[in-house]
C-alpha atoms as a PDB file:
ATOM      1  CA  UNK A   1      13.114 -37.858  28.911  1.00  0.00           C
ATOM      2  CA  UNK A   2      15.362 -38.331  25.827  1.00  0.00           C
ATOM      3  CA  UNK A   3      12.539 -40.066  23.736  1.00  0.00           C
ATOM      4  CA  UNK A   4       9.935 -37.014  24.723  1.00  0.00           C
ATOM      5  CA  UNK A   5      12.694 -34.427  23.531  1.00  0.00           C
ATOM      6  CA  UNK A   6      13.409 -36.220  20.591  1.00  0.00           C
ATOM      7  CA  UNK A   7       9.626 -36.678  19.748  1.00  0.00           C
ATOM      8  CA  UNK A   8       9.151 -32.793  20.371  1.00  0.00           C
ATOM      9  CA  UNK A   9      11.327 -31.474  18.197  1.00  0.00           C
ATOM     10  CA  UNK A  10      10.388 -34.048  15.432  1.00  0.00           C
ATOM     11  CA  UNK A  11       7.083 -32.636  16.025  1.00  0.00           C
ATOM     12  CA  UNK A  12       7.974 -28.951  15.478  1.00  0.00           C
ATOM     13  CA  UNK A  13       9.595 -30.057  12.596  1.00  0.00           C
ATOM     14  CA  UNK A  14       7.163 -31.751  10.651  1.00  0.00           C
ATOM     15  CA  UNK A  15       4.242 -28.875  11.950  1.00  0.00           C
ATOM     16  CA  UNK A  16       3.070 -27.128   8.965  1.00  0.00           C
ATOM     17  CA  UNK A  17       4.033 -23.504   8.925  1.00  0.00           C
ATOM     18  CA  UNK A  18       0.966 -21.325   8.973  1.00  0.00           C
ATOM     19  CA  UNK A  19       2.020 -18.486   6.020  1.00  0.00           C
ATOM     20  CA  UNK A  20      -1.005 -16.142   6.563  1.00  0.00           C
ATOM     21  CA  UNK A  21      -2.114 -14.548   9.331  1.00  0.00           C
ATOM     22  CA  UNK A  22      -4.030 -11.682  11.127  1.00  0.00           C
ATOM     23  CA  UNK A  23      -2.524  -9.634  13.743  1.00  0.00           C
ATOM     24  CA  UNK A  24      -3.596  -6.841  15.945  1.00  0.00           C
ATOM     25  CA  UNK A  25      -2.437  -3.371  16.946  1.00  0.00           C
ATOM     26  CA  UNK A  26      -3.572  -1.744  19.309  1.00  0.00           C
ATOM     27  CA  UNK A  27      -2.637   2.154  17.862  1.00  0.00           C
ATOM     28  CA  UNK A  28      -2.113   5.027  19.749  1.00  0.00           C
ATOM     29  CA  UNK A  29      -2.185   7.360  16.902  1.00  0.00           C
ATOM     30  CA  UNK A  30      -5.567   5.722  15.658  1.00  0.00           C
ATOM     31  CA  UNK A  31      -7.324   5.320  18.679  1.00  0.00           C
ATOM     32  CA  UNK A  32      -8.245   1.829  18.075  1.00  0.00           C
ATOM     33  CA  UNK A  33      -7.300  -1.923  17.021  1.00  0.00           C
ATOM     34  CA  UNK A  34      -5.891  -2.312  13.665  1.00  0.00           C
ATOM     35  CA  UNK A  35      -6.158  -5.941  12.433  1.00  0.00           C
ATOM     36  CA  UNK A  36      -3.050  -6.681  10.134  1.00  0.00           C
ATOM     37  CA  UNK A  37      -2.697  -9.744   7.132  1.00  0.00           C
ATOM     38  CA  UNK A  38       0.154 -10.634   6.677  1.00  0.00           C
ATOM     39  CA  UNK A  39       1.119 -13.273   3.968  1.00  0.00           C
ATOM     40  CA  UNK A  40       4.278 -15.282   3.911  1.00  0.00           C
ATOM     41  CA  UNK A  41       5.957 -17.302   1.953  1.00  0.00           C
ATOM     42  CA  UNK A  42       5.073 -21.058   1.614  1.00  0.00           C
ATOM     43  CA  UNK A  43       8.679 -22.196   2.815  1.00  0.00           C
ATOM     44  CA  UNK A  44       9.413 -19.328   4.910  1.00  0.00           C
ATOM     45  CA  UNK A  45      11.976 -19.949   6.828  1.00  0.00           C
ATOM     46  CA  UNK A  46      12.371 -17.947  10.553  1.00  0.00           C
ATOM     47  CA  UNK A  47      16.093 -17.214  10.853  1.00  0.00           C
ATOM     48  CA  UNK A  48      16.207 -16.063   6.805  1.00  0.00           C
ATOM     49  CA  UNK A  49      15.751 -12.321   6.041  1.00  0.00           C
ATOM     50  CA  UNK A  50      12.869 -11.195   3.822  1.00  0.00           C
ATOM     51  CA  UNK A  51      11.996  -8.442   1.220  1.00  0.00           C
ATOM     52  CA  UNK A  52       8.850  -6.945   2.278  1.00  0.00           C
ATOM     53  CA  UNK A  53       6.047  -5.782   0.428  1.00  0.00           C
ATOM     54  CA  UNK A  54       2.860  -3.644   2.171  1.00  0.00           C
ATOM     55  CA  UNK A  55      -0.291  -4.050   0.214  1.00  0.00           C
ATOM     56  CA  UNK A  56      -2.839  -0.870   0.594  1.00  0.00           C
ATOM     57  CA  UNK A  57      -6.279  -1.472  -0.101  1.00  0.00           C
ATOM     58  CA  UNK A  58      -9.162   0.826  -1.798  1.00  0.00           C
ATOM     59  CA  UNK A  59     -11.678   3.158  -0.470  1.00  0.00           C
ATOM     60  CA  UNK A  60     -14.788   1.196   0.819  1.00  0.00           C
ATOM     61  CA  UNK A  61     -12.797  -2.115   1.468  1.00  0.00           C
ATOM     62  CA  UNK A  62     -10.543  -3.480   4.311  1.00  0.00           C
ATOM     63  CA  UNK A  63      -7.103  -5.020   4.806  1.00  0.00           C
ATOM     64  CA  UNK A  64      -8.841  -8.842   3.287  1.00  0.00           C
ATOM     65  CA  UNK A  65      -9.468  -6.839   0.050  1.00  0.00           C
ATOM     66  CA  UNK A  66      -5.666  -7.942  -1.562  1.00  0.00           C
ATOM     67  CA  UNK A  67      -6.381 -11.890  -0.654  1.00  0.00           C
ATOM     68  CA  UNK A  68      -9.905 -11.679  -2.378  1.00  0.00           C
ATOM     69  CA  UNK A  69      -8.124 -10.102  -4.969  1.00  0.00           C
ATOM     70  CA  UNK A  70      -5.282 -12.239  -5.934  1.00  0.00           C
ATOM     71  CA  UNK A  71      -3.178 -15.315  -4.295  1.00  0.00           C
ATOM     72  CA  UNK A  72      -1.395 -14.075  -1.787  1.00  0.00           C
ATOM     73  CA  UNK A  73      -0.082 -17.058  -0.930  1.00  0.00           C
ATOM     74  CA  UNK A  74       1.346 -17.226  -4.623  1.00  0.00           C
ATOM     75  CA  UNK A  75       2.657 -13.744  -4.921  1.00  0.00           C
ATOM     76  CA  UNK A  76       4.920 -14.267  -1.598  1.00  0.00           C
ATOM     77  CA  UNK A  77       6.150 -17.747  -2.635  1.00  0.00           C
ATOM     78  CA  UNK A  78       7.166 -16.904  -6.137  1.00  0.00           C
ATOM     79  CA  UNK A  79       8.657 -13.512  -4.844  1.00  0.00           C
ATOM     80  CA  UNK A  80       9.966 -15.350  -1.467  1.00  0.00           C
ATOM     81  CA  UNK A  81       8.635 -12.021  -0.111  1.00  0.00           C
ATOM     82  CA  UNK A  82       6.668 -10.843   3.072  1.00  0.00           C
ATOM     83  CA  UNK A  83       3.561  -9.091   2.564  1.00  0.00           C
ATOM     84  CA  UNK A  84       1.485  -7.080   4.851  1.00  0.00           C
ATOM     85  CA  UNK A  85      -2.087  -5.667   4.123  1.00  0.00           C
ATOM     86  CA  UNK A  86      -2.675  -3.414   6.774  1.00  0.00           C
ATOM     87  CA  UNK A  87      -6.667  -2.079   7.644  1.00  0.00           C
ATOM     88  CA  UNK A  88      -6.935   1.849   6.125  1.00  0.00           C
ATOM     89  CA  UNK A  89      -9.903   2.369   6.679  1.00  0.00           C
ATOM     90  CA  UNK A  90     -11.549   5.256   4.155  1.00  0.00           C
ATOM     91  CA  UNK A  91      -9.256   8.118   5.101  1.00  0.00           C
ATOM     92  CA  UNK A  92      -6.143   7.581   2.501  1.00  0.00           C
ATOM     93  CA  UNK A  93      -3.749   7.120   4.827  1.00  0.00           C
ATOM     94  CA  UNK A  94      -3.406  10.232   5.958  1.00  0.00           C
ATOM     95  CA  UNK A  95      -2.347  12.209   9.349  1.00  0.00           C
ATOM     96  CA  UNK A  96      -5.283  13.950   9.855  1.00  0.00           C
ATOM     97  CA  UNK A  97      -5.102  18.258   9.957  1.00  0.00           C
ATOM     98  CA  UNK A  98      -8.640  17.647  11.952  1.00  0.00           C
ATOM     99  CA  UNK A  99      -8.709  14.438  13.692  1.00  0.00           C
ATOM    100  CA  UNK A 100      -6.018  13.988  16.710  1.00  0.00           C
ATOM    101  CA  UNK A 101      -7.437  10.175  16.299  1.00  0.00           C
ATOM    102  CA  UNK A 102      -6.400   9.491  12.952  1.00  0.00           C
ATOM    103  CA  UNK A 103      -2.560   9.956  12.456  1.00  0.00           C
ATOM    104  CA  UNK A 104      -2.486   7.040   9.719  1.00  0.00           C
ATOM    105  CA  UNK A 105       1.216   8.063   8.656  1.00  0.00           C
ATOM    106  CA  UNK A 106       2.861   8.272  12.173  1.00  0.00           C
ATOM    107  CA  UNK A 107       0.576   4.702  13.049  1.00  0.00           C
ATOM    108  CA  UNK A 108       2.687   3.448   9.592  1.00  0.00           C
ATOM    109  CA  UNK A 109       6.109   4.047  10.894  1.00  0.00           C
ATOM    110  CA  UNK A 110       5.844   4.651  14.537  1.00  0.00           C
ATOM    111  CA  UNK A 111       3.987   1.454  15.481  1.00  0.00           C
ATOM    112  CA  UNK A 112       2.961  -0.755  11.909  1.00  0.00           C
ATOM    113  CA  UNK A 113       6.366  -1.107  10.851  1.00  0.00           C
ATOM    114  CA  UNK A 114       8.481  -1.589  14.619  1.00  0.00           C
ATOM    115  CA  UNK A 115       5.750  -4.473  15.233  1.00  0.00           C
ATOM    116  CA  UNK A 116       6.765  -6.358  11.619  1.00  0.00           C
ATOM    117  CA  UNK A 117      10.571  -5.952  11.821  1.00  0.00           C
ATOM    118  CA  UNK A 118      10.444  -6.927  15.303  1.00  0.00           C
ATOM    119  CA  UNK A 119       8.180 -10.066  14.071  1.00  0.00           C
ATOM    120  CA  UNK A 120      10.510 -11.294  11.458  1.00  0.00           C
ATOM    121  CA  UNK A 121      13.407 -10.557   9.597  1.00  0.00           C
ATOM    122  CA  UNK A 122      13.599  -7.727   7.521  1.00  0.00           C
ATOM    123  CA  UNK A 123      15.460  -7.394   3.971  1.00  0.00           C
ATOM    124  CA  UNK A 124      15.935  -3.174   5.276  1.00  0.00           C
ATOM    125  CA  UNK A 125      17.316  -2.361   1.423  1.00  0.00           C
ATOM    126  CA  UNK A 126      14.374  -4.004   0.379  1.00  0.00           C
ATOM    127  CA  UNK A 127      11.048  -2.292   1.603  1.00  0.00           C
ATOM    128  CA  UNK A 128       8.531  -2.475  -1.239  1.00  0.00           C
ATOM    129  CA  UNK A 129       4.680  -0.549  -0.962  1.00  0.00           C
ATOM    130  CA  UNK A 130       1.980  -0.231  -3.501  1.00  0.00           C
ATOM    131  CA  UNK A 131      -1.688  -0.132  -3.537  1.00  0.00           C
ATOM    132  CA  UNK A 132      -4.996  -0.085  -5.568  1.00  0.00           C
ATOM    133  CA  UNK A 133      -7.320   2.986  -5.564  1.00  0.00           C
ATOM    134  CA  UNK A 134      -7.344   4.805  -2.262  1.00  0.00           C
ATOM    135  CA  UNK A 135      -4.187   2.588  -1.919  1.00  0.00           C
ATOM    136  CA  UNK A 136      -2.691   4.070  -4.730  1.00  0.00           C
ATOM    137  CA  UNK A 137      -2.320   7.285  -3.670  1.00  0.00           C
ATOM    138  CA  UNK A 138      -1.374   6.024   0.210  1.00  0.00           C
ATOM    139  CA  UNK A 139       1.390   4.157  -1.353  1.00  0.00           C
ATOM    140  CA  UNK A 140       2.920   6.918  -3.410  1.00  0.00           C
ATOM    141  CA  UNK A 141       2.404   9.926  -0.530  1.00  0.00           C
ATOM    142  CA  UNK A 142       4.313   7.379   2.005  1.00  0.00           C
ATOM    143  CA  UNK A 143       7.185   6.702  -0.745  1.00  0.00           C
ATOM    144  CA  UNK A 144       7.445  10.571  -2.054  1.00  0.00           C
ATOM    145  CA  UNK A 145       7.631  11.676   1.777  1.00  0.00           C
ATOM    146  CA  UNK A 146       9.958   9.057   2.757  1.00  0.00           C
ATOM    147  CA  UNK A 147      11.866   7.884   0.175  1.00  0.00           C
ATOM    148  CA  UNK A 148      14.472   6.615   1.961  1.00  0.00           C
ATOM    149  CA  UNK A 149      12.831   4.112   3.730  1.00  0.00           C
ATOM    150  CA  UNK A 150      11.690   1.996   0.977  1.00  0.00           C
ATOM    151  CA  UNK A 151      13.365   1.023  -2.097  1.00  0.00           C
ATOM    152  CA  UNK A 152      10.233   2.041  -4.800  1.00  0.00           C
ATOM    153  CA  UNK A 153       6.502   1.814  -5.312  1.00  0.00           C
ATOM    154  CA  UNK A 154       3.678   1.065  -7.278  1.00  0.00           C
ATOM    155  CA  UNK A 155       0.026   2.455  -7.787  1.00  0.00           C
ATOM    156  CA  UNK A 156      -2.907   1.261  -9.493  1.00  0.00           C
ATOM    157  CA  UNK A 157      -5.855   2.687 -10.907  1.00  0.00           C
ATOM    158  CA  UNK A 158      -4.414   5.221  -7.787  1.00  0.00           C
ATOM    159  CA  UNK A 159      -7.073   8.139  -6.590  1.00  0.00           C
ATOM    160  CA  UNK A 160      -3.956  10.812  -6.350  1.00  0.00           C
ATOM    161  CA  UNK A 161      -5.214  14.178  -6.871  1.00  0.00           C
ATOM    162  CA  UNK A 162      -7.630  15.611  -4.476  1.00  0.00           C
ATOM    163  CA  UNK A 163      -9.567  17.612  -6.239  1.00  0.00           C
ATOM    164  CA  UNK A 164     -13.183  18.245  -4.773  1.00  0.00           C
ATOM    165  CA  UNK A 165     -15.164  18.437  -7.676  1.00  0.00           C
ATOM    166  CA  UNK A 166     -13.555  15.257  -9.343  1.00  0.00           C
ATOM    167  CA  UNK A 167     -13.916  12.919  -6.231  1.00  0.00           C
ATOM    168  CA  UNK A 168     -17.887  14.027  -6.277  1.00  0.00           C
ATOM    169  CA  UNK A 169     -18.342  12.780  -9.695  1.00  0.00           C
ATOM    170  CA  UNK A 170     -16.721   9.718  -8.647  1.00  0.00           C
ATOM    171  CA  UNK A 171     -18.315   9.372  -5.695  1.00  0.00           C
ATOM    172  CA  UNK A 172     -21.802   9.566  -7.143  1.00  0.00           C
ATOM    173  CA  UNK A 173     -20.689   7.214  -9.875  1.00  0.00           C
ATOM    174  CA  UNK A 174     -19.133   4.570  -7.794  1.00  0.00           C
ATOM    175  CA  UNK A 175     -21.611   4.707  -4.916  1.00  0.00           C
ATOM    176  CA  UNK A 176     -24.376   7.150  -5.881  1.00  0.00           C
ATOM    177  CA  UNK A 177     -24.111   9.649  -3.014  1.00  0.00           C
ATOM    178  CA  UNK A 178     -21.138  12.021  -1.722  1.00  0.00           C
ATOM    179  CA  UNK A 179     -19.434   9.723   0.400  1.00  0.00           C
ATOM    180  CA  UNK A 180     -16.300  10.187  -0.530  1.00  0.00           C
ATOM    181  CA  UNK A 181     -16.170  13.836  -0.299  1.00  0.00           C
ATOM    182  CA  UNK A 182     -17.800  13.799   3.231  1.00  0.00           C
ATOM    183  CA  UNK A 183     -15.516  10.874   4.231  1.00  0.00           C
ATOM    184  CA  UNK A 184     -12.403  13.580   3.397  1.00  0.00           C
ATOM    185  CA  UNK A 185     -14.024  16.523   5.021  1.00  0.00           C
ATOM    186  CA  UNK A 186     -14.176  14.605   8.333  1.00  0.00           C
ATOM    187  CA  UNK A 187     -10.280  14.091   7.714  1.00  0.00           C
ATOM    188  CA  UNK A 188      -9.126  17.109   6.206  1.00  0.00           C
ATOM    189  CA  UNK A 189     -11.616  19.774   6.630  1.00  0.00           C
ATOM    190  CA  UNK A 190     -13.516  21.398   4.469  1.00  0.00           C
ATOM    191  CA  UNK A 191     -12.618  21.795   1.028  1.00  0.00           C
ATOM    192  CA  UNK A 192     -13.388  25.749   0.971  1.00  0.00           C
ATOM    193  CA  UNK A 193     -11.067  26.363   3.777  1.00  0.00           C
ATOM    194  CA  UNK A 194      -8.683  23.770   3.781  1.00  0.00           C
ATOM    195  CA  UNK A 195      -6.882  23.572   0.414  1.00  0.00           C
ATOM    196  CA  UNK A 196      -7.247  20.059  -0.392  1.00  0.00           C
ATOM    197  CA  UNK A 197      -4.886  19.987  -3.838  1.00  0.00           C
ATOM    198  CA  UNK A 198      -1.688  20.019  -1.300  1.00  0.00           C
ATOM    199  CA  UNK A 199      -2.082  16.362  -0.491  1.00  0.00           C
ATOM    200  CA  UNK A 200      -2.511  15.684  -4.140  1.00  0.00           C
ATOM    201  CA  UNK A 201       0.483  13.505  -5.354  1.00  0.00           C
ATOM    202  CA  UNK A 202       1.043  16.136  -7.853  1.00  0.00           C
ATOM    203  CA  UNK A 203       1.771  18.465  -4.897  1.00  0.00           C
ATOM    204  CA  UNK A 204       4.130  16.449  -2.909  1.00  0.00           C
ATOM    205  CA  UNK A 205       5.347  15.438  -6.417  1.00  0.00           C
ATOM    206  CA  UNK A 206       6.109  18.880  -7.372  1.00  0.00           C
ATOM    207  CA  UNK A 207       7.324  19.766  -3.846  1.00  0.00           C
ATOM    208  CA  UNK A 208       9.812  16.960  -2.821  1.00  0.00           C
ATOM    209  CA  UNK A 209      13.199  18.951  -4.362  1.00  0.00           C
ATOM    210  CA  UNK A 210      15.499  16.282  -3.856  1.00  0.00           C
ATOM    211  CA  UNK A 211      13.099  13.225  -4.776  1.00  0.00           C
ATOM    212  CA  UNK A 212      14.595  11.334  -8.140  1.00  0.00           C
ATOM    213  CA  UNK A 213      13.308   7.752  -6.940  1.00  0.00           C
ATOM    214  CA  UNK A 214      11.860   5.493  -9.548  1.00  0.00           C
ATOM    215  CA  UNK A 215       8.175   4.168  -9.185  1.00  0.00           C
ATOM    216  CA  UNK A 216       5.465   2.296 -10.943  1.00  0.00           C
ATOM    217  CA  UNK A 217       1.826   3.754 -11.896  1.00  0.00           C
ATOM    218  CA  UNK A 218      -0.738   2.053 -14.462  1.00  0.00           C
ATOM    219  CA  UNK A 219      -4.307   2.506 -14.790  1.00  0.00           C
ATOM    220  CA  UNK A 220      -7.241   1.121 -16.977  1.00  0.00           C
ATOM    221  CA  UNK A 221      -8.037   2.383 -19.764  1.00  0.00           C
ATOM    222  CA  UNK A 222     -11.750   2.580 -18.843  1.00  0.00           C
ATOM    223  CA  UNK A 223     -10.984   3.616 -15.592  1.00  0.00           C
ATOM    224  CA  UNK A 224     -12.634   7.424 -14.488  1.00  0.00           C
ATOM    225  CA  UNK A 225      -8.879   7.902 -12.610  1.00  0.00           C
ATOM    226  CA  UNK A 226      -7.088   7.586 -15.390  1.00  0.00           C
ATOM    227  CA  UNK A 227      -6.540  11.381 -15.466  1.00  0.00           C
ATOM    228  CA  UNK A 228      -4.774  11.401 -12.323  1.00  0.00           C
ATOM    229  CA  UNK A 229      -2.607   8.687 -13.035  1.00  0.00           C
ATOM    230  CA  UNK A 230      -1.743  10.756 -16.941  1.00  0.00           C
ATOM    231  CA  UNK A 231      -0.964  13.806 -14.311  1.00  0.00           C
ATOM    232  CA  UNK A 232       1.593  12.126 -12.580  1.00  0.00           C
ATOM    233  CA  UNK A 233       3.181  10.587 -15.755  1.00  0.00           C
ATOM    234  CA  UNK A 234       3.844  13.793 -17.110  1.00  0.00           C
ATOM    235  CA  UNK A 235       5.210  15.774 -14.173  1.00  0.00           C
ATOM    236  CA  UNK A 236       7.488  13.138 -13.338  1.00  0.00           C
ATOM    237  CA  UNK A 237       8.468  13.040 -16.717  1.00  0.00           C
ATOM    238  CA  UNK A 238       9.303  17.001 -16.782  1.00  0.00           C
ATOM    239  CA  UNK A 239      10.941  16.481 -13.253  1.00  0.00           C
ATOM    240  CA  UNK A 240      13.504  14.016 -15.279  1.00  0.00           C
ATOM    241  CA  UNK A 241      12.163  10.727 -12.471  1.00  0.00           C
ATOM    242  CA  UNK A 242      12.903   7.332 -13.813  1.00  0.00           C
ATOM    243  CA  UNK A 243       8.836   6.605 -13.921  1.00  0.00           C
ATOM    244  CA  UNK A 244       7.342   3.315 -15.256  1.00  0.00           C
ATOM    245  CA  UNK A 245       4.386   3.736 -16.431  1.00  0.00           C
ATOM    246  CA  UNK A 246       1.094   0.865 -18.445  1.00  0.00           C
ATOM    247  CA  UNK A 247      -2.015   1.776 -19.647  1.00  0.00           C
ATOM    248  CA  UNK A 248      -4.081  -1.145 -20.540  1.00  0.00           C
ATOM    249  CA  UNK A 249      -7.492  -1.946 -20.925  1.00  0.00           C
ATOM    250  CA  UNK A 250      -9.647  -2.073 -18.350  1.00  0.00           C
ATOM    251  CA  UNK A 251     -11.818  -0.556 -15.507  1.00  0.00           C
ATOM    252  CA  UNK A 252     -11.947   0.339 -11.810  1.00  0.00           C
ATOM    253  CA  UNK A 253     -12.586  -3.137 -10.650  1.00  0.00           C
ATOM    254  CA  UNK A 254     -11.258  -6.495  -8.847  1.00  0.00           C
ATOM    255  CA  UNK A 255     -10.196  -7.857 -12.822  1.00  0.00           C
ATOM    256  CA  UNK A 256      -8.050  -5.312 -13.439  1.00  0.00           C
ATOM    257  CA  UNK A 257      -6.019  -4.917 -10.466  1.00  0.00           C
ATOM    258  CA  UNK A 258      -5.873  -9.210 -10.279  1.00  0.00           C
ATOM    259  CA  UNK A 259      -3.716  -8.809 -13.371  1.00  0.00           C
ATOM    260  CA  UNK A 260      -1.893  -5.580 -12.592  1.00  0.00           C
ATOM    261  CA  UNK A 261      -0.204  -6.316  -9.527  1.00  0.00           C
ATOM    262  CA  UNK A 262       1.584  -8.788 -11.368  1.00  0.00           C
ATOM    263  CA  UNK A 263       3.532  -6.247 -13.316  1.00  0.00           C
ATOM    264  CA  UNK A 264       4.381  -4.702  -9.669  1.00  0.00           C
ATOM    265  CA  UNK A 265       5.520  -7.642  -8.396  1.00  0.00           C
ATOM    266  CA  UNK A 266       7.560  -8.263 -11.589  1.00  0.00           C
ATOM    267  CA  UNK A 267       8.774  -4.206 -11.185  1.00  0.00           C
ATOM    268  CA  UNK A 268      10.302  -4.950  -7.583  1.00  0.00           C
ATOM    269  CA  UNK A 269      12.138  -8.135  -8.416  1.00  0.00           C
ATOM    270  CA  UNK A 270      13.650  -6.215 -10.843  1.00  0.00           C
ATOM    271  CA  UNK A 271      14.462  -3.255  -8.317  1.00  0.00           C
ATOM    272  CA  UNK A 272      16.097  -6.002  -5.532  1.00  0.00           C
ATOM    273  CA  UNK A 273      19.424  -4.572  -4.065  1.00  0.00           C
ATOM    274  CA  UNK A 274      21.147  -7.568  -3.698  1.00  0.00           C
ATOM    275  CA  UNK A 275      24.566  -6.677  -2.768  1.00  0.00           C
END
């Protein structure tokens, strides 16, 4: 009985550990299963605690748009940081005005983030988001709205003011019909009605009285959002927040954003609380 004791635990030892995975949630506030990444580091180690990182993907793509879009693997072991690329869907992360079935924000805290802190443990002083595109502006309306929670953020190439007019151009550009724009009517109403420009960043930006928290926005220089991302620059400059801020060359795509999220990465190791 010794021997097979002995031989188990040799055996757990010596097991690889498995540092990605998908998960599953089955949401309440969304109606449905959410299927989670989550990327850890290379020598993670159970009983340690662990900065963590969420990852927000773009309009159009799904929670597996991050790993096709850099190493994962890399980013967590070099930042000995947990990282979790949850599904969005195309609706920006929002809690729905229209839909009782799409409550993104209250899915985020209510049931997203119980499930990872119960999972592993949890650096709580260091909670890191940021996110490309759609992502971008998911990332900064969860850290202006609840700023408390995480330590600072990052956007790029972020869609962050909703503006109808400006997400039709883009829209037809991007995908050559109005998808976009019909995509956010189904969330937040129509535009006519429903004054769309208060879930602009801009807005909450402008809004959030107390909010002095640092954050992180870039954009390409050939990028059609690069507007929004100038917007934000300059209010938070006027509002006296600690803003970092790149503009380098480059467009809306998978090549930019492989080389940006390095500078994020970079930007939260240098924001660690440590004591």
């Amino acid at each position: 009985m010794r021997n097979i004791v002995l031989f188990t635990l040799l055996t757990a030892l010596i097991q690889p550990v498995i540092s990605q995975e998908i998960i599953y949630i089955n949401s309440n506030y969304l109606n449905k299963e959410i299927p989670i990444l989550i990327q850890k580091p290379e020598n993670f180690q159970p009983l340690k605690s662990y900065p963590l990182v969420f990852m927000l993907h773009g309009y159009s793509e799904n929670f597996k748009q991050w790993s096709k879009t850099t190493d994962l693997k890399r980013l967590a072991t070099d930042n000995q940081m947990i990282l979790v690329c949850p599904e969005g869907y195309v609706n920006f992360y929002l809690n729905s005005p229209k839909l009782k079935n799409f409550q993104y924000e209250d899915f985020f805290f209510q049931e997203l983030v119980p499930r990872i802190q119960k999972k592993y443990i949890i650096d709580r002083k260091n909670i890191f988001i940021t996110g490309l595109s759609m992502g971008g502006y998911g990332a900064l309306s969860l850290f202006i709205k609840h700023p408390n929670f995480f330590n600072t953020a990052a956007s790029t190439s972020g869609t962050l003011e909703f503006d109808y007019n400006n997400f039709k151009k883009v829209s037809l550009k991007f995908f050559g019909d109005e998808r976009m724009t019909n995509d956010l009517k189904l969330v937040s109403g129509n535009p006519l009605k429903n004054d769309w420009k208060k879930l602009s960043v801009s807005f909450l930006l402008e809004n959030a009285s107390d909010f002095n928290k640092s954050f992180f926005i870039d954009c390409g220089l050939q990028d059609p959002l690069l507007s929004n991302t100038l917007k934000i620059k300059e209010l938070a400059l006027s509002k006296n927040i600690p803003i970092r801020f790149s503009i380098q060359p480059g467009k809306h795509n998978t090549k930019y954003w492989s080389s940006s999220i390095e500078y994020h990465f970079i930007y939260f190791k240098q924001h660690l609380i440590t004591e």
